[in-house]
Protein backbone atom coordinates (compact mmCIF):
# COMPACT_ATOMS: atom_id res chain seq x y z
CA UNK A 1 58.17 26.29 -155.98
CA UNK A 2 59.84 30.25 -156.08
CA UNK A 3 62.18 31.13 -153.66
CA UNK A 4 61.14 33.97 -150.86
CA UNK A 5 63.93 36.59 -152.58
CA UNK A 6 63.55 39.82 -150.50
CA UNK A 7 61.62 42.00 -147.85
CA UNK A 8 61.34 45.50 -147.39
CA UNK A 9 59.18 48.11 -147.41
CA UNK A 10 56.44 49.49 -150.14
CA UNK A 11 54.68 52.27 -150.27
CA UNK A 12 51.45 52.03 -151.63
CA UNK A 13 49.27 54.57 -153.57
CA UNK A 14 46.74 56.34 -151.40
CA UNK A 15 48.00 55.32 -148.09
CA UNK A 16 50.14 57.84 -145.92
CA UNK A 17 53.23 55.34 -145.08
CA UNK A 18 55.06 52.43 -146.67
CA UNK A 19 54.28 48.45 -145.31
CA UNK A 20 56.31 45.58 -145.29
CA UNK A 21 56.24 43.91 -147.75
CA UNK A 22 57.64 40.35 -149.27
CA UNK A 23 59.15 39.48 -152.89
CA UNK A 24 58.59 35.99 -154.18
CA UNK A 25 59.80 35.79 -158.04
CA UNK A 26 58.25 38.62 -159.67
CA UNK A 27 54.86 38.90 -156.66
CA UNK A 28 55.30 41.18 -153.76
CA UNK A 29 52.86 40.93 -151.36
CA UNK A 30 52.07 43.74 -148.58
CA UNK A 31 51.69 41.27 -145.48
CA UNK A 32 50.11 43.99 -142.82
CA UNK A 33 53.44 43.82 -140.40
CA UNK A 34 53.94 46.97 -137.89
CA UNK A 35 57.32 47.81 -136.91
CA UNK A 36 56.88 46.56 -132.84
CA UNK A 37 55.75 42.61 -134.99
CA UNK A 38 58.22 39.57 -135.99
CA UNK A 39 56.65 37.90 -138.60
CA UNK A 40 58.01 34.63 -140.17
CA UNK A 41 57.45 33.98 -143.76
CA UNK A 42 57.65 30.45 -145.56
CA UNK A 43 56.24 29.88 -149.09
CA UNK A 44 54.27 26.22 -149.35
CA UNK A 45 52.79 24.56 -152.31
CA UNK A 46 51.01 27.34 -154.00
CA UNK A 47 50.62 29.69 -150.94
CA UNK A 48 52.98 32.30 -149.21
CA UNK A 49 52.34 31.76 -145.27
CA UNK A 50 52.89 34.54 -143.09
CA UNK A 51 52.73 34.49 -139.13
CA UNK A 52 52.64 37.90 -137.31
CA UNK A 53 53.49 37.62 -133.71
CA UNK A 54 51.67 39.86 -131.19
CA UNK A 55 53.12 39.75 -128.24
CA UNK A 56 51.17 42.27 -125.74
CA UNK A 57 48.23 39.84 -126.51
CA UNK A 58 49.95 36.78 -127.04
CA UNK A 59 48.76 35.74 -130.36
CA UNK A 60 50.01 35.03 -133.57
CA UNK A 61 47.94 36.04 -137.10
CA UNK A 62 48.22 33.61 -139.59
CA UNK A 63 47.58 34.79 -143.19
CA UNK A 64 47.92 32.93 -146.29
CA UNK A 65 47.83 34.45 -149.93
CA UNK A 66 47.60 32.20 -152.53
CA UNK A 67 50.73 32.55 -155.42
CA UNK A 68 47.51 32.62 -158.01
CA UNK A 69 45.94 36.54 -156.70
CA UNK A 70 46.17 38.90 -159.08
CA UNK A 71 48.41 42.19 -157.89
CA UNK A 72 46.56 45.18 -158.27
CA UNK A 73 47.57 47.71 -155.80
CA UNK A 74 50.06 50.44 -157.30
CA UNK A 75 53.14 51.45 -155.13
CA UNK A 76 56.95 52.08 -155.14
CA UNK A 77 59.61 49.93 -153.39
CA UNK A 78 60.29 52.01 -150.38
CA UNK A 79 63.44 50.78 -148.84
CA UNK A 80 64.98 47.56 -146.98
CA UNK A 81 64.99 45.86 -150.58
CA UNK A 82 68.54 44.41 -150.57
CA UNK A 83 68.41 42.00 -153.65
CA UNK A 84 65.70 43.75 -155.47
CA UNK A 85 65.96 47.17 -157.79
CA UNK A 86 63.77 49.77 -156.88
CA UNK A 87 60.78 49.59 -159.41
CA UNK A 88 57.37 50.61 -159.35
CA UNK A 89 55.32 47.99 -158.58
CA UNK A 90 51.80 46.18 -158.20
CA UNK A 91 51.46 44.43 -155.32
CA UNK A 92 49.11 41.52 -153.64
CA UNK A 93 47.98 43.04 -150.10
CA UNK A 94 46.37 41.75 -146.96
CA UNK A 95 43.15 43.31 -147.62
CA UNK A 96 42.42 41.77 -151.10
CA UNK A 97 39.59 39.30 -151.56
CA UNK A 98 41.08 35.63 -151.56
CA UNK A 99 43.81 35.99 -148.87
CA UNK A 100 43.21 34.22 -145.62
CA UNK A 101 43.29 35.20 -141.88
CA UNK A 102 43.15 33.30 -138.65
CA UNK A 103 43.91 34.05 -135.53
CA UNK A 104 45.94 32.06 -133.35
CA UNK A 105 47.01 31.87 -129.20
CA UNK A 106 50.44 31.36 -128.72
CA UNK A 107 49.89 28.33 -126.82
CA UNK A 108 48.65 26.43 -130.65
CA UNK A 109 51.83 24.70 -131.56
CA UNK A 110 51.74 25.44 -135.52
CA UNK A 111 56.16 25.46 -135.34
CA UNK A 112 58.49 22.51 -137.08
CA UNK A 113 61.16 20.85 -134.88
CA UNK A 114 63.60 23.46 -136.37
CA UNK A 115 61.35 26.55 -135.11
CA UNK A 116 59.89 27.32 -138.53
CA UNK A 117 56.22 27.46 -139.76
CA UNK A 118 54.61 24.45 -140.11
CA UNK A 119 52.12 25.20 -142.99
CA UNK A 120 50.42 21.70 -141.92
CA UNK A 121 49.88 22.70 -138.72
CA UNK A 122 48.38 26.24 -139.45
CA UNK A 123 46.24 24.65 -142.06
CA UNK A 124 44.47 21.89 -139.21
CA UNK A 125 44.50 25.15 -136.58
CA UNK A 126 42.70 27.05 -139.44
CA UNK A 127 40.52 24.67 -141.18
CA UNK A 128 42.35 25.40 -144.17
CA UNK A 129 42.54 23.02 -147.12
């Protein structure tokens, strides 16, 4: 399994700001984060779990992109890249076909014992296989 390296920010081609963004081995993946969100990130199997906490509705978005997607969205590293020369890039995003979505309350229990992501527990919430 890769190791979850860096986060920052990317900006992509065509869009007026940068997005966060994750770096797992040589993928980054544009995860659809806002600035006012904490998101947790855990990489399972072949699959790069993200959870975006909302807390003005109390929900959580669960999104899952597989490690096989093909990045095709252009864009520069932006900034908060700490381990990771800037480059430019291609990049997996939240909007390409194949990534996964589901919307959670916070009340669904989907953490470990240790407060992390369960990816099990998403995956039964979701109907994921």
């Amino acid at each position: 399994m890769q190791a979850l390296y860096d986060t920052g920010k990317i900006w992509l081609r065509g869009l007026v700001k940068p997005e966060y963004a994750v770096r797992a081995g040589d993928l980054y993946f544009v995860i659809g984060e806002e600035d006012s969100q904490s998101t947790k990130y855990l990489l399972y199997k072949n699959y790069l779990f993200v959870a975006i906490h909302y807390p003005q509705s109390q929900s959580r978005l669960f999104r899952r992109f597989s490690l096989d997607l093909e990045s095709k969205s252009k864009g520069s590293l932006f900034s908060g890249f700490t381990k990771t020369k800037h480059a430019d890039i291609k990049a997996i995003t939240y909007r390409d076909d194949g990534v996964e979505d589901y919307l959670a309350k916070e009340k669904d229990y989907f953490l470990d014992k240790d407060g992390e992501i369960d990816p099990i527990k998403i995956m039964k919430l979701s109907g994921w296989k």
